[in-house]
Protein backbone atom coordinates (compact mmCIF):
# COMPACT_ATOMS: atom_id res chain seq x y z
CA UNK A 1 223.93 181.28 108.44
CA UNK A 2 223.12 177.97 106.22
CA UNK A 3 220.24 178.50 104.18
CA UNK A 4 218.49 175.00 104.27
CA UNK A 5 216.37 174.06 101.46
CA UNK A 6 212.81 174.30 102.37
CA UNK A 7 210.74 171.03 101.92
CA UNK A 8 208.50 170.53 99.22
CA UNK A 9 205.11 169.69 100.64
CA UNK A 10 202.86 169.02 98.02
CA UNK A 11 199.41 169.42 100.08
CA UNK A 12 199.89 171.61 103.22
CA UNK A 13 196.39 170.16 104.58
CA UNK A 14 196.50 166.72 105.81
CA UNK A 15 192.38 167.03 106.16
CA UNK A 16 191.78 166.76 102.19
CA UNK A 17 191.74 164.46 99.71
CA UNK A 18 194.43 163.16 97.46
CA UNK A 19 194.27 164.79 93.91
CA UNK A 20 195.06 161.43 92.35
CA UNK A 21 191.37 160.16 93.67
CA UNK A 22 189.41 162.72 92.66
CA UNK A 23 188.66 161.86 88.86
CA UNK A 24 187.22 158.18 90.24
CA UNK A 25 183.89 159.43 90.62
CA UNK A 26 183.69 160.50 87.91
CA UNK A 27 185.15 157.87 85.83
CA UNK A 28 182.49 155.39 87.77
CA UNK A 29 179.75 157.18 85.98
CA UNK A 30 181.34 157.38 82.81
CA UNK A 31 181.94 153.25 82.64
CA UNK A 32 178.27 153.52 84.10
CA UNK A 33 176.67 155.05 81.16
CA UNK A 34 178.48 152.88 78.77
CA UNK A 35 177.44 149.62 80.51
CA UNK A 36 173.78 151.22 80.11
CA UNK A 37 174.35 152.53 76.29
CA UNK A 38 175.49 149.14 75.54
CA UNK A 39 172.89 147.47 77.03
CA UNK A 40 170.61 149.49 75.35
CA UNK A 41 172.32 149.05 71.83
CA UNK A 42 172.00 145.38 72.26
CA UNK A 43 168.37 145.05 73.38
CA UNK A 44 167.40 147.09 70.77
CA UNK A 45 169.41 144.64 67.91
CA UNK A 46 167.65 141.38 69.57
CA UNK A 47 163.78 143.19 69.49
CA UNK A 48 164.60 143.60 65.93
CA UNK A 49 165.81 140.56 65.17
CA UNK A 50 163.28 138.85 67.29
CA UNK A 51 160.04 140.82 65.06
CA UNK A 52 162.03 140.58 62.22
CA UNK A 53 161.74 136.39 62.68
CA UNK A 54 158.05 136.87 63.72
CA UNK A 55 157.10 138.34 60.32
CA UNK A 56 158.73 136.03 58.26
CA UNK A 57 156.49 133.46 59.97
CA UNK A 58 152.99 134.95 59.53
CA UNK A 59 154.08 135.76 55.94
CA UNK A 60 154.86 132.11 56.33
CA UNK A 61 151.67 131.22 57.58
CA UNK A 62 149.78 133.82 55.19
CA UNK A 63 151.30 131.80 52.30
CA UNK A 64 150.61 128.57 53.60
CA UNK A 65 146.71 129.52 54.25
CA UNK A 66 146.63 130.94 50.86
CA UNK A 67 147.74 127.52 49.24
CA UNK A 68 145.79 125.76 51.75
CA UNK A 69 142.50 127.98 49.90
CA UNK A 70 143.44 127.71 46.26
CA UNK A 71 139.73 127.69 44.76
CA UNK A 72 141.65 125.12 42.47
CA UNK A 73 141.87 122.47 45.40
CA UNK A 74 139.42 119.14 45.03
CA UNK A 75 137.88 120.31 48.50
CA UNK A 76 137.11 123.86 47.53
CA UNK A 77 133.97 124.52 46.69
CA UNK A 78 133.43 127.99 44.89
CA UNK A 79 135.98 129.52 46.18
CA UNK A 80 135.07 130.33 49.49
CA UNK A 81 133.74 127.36 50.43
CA UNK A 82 135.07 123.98 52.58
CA UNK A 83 134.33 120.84 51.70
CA UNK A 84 134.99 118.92 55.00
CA UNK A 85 134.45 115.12 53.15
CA UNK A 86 136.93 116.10 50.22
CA UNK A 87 139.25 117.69 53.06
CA UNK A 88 139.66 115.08 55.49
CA UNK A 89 139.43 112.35 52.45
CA UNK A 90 143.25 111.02 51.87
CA UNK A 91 143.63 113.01 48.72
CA UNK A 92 143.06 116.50 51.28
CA UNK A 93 145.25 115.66 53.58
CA UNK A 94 147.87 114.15 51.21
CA UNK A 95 147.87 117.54 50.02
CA UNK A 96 148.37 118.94 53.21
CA UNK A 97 150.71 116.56 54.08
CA UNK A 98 153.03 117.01 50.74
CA UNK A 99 152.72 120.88 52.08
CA UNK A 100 154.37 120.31 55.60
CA UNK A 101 156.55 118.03 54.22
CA UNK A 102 157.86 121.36 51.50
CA UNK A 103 158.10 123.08 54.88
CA UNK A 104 160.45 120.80 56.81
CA UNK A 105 163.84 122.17 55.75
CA UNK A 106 162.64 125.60 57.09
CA UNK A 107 161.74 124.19 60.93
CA UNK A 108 158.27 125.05 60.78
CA UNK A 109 155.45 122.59 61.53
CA UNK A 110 151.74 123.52 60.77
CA UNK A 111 148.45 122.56 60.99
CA UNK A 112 144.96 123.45 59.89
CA UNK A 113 142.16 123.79 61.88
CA UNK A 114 138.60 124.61 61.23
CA UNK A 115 135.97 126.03 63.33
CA UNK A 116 132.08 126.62 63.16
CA UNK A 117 129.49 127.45 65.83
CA UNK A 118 130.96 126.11 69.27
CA UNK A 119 133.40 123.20 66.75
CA UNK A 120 136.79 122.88 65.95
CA UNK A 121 138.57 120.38 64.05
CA UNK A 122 142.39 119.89 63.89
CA UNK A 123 143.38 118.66 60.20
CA UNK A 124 146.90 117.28 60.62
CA UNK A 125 147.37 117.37 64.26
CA UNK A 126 146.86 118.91 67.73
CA UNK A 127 149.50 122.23 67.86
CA UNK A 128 151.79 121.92 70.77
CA UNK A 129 150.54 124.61 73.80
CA UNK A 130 153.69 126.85 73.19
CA UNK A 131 155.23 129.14 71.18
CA UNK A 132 152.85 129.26 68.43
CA UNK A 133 151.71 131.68 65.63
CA UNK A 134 147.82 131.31 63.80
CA UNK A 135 146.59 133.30 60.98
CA UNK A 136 142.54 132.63 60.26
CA UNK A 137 139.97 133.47 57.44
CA UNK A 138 136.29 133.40 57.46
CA UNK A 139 135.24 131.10 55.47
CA UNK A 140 132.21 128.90 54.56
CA UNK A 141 131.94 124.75 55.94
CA UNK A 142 129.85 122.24 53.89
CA UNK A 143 129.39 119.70 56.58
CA UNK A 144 127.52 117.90 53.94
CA UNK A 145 125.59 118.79 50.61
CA UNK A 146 122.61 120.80 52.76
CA UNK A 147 124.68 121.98 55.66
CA UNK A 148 126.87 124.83 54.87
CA UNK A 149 127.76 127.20 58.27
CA UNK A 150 129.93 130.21 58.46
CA UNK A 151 133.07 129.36 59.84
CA UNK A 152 136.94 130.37 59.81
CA UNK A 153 140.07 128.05 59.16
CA UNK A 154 143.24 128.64 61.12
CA UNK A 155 146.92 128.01 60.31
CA UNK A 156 148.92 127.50 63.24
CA UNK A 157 152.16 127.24 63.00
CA UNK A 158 155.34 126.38 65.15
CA UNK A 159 159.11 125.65 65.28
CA UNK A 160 160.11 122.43 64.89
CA UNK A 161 161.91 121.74 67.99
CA UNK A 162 163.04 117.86 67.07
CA UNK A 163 164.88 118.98 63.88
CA UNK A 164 167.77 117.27 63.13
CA UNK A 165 171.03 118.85 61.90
């Protein structure tokens, strides 16, 4: 008698699956998770980044309203108060003006506004309607000599969008 080799079947069930395809489940939630993680990494980094920019401009616009209030101004009057005559006369809004024009390498536009009782007046100019940032303080208006009303002034300020390089 011839012994004849005996063939080497490696699965004896034709019914199950291949061993090779097994570990692709799990391997789909593996590359899963690190899509996720990732995406998580990164949206974390731009938040940051994104608040990060947003506090350098109200510390922007804190420092601007602070020079804009210097009780050492012409249209300051003791220290807390407006002058709206001396502000909106061309030596005010030079001022102003020599101000924005400090800010222009940084991309930041800004103007004042002041309000009283149901009134508000834009210094420079009207802000655009988007992407904006204002920082107020109360403050008292002299409309004139005898009218003085409580009030606040308002820095808004923006990006320059028409910047050139």
């Amino acid at each position: 008698m011839k012994w004849i080799p005996k063939k080497k079947i490696l699965f004896t069930n034709d019914a199950a699956i291949s061993e090779e395809f097994t570990s692709l489940p799990a391997l789909s939630l593996i590359m899963i998770g690190i899509v996720l993680f990732s995406l998580l990494i990164f949206s974390t980094y731009d938040s940051y980044g994104k608040q990060t920019d947003q506090l350098s401009e109200i510390e922007m616009a804190e420092y601007i309203l602070a020079k804009c209030l210097d009780p050492d101004l012409e249209y300051m009057l003791d220290g807390s108060i407006i002058d709206m005559s001396c502000m909106r006369a061309p030596q005010g809004i030079a001022y102003l003006e020599n101000l924005q024009e400090n800010l222009f390498p940084s991309g930041l536009e800004y103007t004042l506004s002041l309000h009283w009782d149901d009134t508000t007046i834009f210094i420079l100019s009207e802000p655009p309607g988007k992407d904006q940032l204002a920082v107020s303080q109360s403050i008292g208006i002299a409309l004139n000599p005898v009218d003085v009303y409580p009030g606040a002034v308002t820095i808004i300020i923006w990006a320059n969008d028409t910047q050139g390089p």
